[in-house]
N, C-alpha and C. Protein backbone atom coordinates (compact mmCIF):
# COMPACT_ATOMS: atom_id res chain seq x y z
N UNK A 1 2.43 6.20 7.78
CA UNK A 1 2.68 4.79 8.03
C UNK A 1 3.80 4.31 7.10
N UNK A 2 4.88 3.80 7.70
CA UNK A 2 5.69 3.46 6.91
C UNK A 2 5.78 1.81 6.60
N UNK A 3 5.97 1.54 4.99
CA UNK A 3 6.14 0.53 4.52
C UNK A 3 6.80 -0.77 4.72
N UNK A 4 6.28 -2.17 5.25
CA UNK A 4 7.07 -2.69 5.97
C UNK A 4 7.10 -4.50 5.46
N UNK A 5 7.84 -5.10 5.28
CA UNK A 5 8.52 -5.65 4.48
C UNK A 5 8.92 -6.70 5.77
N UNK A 6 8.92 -8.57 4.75
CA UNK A 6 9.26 -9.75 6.43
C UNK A 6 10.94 -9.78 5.98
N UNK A 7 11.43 -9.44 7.41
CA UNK A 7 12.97 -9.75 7.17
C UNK A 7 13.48 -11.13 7.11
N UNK A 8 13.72 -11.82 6.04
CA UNK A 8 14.04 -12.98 6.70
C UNK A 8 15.20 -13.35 7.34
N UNK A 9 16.18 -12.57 7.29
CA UNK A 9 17.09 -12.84 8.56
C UNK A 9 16.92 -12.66 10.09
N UNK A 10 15.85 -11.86 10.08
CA UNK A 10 15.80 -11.06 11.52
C UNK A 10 14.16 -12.32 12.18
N UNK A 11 13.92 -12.76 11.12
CA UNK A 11 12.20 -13.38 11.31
C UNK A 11 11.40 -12.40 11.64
N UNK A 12 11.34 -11.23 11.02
CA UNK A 12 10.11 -10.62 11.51
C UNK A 12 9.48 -9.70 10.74
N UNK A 13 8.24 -8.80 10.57
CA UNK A 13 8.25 -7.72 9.86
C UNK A 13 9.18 -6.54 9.85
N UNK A 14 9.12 -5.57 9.08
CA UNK A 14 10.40 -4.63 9.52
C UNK A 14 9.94 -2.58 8.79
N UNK A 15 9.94 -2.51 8.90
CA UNK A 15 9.93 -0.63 8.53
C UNK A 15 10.71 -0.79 7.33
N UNK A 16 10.96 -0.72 6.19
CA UNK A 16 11.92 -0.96 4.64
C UNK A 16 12.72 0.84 4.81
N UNK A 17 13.56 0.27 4.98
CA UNK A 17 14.80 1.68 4.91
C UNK A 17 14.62 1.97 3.35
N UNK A 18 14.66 3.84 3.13
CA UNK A 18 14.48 3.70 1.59
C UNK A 18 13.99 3.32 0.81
N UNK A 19 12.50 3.00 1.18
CA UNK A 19 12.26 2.22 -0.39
C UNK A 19 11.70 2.81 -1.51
N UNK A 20 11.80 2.12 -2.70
CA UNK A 20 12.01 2.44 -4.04
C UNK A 20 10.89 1.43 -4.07
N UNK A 21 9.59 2.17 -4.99
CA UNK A 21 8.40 0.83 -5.40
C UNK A 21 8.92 0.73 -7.29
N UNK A 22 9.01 -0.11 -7.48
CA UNK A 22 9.45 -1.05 -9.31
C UNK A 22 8.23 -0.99 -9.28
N UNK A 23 7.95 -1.65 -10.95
CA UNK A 23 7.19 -2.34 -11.33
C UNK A 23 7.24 -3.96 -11.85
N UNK A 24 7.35 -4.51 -11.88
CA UNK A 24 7.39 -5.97 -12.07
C UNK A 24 6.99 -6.59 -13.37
N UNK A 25 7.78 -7.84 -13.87
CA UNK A 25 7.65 -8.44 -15.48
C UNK A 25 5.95 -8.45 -15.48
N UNK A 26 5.42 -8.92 -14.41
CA UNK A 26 3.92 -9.31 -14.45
C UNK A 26 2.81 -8.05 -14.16
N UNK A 27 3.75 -6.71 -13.86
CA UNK A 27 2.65 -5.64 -14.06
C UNK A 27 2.38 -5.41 -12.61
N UNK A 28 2.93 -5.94 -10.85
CA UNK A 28 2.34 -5.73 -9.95
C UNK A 28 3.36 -4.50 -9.73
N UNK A 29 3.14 -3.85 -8.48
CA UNK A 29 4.17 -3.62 -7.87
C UNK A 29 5.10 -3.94 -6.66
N UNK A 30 6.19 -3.68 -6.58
CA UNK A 30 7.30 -3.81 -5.44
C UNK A 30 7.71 -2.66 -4.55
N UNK A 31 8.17 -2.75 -3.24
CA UNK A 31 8.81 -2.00 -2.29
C UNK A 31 9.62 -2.58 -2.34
N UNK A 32 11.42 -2.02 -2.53
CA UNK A 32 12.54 -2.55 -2.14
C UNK A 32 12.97 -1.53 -1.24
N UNK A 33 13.69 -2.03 -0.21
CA UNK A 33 14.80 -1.29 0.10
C UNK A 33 15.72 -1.99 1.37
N UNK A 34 16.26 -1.47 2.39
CA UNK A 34 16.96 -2.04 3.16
C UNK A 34 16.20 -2.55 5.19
N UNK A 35 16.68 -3.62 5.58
CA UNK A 35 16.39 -4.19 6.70
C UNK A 35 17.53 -3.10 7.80
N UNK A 36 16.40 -2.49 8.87
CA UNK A 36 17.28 -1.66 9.51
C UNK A 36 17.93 -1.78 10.64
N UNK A 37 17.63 -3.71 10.45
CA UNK A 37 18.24 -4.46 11.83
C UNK A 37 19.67 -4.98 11.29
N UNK A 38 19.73 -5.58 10.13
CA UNK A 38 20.51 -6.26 9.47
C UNK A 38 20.65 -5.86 8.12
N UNK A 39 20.66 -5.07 7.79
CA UNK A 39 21.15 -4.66 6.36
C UNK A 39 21.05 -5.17 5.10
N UNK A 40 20.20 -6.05 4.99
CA UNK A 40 19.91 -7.07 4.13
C UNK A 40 18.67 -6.65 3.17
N UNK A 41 18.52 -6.63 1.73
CA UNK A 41 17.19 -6.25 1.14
C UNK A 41 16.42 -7.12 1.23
N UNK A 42 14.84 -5.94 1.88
CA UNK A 42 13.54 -6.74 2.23
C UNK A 42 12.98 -5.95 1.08
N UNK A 43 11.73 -6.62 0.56
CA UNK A 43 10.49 -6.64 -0.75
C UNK A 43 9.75 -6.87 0.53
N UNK A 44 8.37 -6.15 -0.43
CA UNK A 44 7.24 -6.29 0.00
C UNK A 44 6.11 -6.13 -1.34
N UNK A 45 5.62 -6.72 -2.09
CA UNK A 45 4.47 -7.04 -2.87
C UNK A 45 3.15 -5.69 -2.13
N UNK A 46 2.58 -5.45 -3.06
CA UNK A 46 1.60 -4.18 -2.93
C UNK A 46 1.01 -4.01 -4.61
N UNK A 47 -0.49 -3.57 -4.10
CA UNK A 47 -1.36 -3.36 -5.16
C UNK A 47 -1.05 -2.26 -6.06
N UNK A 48 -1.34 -1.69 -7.14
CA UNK A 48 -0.95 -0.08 -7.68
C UNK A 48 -1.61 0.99 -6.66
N UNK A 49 -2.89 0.81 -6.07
CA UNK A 49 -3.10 2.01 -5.24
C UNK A 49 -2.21 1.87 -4.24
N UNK A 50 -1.96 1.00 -3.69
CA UNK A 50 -1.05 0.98 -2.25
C UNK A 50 -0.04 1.70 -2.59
N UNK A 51 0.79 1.66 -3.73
CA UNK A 51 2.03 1.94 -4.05
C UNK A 51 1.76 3.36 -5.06
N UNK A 52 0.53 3.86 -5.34
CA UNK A 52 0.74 5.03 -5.64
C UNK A 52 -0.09 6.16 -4.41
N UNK A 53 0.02 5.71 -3.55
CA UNK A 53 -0.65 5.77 -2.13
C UNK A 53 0.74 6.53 -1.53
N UNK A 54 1.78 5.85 -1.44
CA UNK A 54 3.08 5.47 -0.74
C UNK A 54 3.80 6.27 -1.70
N UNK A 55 4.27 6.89 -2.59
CA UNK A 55 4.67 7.57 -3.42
C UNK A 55 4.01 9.06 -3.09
N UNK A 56 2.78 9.35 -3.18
CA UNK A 56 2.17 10.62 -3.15
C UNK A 56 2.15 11.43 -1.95
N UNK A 57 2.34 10.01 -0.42
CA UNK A 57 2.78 10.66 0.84
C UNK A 57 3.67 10.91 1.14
N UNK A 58 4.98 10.29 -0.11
CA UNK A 58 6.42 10.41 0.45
C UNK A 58 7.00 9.61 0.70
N UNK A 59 5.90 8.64 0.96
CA UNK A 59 6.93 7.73 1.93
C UNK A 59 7.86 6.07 1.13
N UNK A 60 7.46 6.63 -0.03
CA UNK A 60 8.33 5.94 -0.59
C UNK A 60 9.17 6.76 -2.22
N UNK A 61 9.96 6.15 -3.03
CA UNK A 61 10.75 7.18 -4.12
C UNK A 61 9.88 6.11 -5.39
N UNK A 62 9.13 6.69 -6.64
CA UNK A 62 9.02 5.88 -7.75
C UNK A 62 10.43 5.64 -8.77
N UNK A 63 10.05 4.29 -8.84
CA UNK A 63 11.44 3.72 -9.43
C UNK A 63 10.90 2.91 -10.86
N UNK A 64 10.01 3.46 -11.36
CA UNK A 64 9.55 2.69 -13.06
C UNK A 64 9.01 4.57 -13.63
């Protein structure tokens, strides 16, 4: 299942091209990467299991 992120240019949810999960000043984590309608960076907010969930299947790169 790939990670999916609201575009706000496109108005909609979206599949995150590439993403890279951060960690954040406040300790959560992030999905960044790119909108594959419009090219624009979409985030998506996620718990630590979600995002070490998403890392261990691949389907995302750790970036902290």
């Amino acid at each position: 299942m790939a990670i999916q992120g609201y575009s706000v240019k496109a108005k909609k949810k979206v599949d995150i091209q590439n993403p890279v999960i951060e960690k954040t000043s406040k300790g959560g984590y992030i999905a960044k990467g790119k909108c594959p309608e419009t090219g624009i960076t979409v985030c998506a907010m996620m718990s630590e299991e979600n995002a070490n969930k998403a890392i261990k299947a691949g389907e995302a790169k750790k970036g902290f």
